[in-house]
C-alpha atoms as a PDB file:
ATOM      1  CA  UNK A   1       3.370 -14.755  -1.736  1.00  0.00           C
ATOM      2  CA  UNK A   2       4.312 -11.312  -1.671  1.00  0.00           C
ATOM      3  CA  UNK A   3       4.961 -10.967  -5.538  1.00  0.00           C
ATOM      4  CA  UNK A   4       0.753 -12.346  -5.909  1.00  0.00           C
ATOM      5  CA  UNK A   5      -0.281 -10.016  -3.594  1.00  0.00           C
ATOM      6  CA  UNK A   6       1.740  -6.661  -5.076  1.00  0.00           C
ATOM      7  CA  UNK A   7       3.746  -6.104  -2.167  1.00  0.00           C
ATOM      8  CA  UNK A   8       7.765  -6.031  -1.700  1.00  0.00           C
ATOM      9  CA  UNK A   9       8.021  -6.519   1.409  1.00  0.00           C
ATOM     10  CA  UNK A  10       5.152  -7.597   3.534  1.00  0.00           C
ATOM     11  CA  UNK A  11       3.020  -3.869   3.136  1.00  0.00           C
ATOM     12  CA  UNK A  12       0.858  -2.918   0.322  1.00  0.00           C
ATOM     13  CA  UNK A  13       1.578  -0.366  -2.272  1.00  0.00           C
ATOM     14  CA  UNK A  14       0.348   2.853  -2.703  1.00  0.00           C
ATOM     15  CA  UNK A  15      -1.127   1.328  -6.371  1.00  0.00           C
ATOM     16  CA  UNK A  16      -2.563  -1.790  -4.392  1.00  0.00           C
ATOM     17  CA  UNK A  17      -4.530   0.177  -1.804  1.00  0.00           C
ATOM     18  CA  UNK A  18      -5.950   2.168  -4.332  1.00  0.00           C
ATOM     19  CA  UNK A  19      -6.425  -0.876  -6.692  1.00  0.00           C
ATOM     20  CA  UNK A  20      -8.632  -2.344  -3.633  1.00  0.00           C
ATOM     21  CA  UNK A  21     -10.618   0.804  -3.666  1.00  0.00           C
ATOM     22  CA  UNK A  22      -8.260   2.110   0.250  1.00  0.00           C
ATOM     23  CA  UNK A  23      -7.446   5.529  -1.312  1.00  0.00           C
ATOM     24  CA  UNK A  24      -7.974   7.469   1.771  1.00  0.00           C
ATOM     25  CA  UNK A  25      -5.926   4.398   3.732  1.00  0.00           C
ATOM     26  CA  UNK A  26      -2.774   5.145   1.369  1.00  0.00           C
ATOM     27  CA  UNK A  27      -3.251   8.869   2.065  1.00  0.00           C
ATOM     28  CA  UNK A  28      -3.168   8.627   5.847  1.00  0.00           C
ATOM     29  CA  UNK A  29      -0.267   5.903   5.346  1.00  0.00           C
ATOM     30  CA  UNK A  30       1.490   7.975   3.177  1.00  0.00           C
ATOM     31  CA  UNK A  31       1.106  10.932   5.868  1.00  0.00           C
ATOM     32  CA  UNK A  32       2.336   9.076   9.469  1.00  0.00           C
ATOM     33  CA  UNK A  33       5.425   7.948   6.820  1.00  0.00           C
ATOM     34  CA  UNK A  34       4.456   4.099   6.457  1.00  0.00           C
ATOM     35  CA  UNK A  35       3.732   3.568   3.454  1.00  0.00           C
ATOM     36  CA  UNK A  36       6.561   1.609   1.370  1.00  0.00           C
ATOM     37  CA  UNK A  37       8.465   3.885  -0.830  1.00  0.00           C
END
């Protein structure tokens, strides 16, 4: 399920947020340190 959706482990990707058109949601992931490395 994970593989179809683009994730490793249960939380979207930087490139799948942005794919979805959730820029500014990666950003302000990517800021408060959740967003999957």
């Amino acid at each position: 399920y994970y593989n179809v959706r683009g994730w490793k482990d249960g939380r979207p990707t930087r490139g799948k947020l942005e794919e979805l058109g959730l820029k500014w949601l990666a950003d302000w992931l990517e800021r408060e340190g959740l967003l999957p490395k």
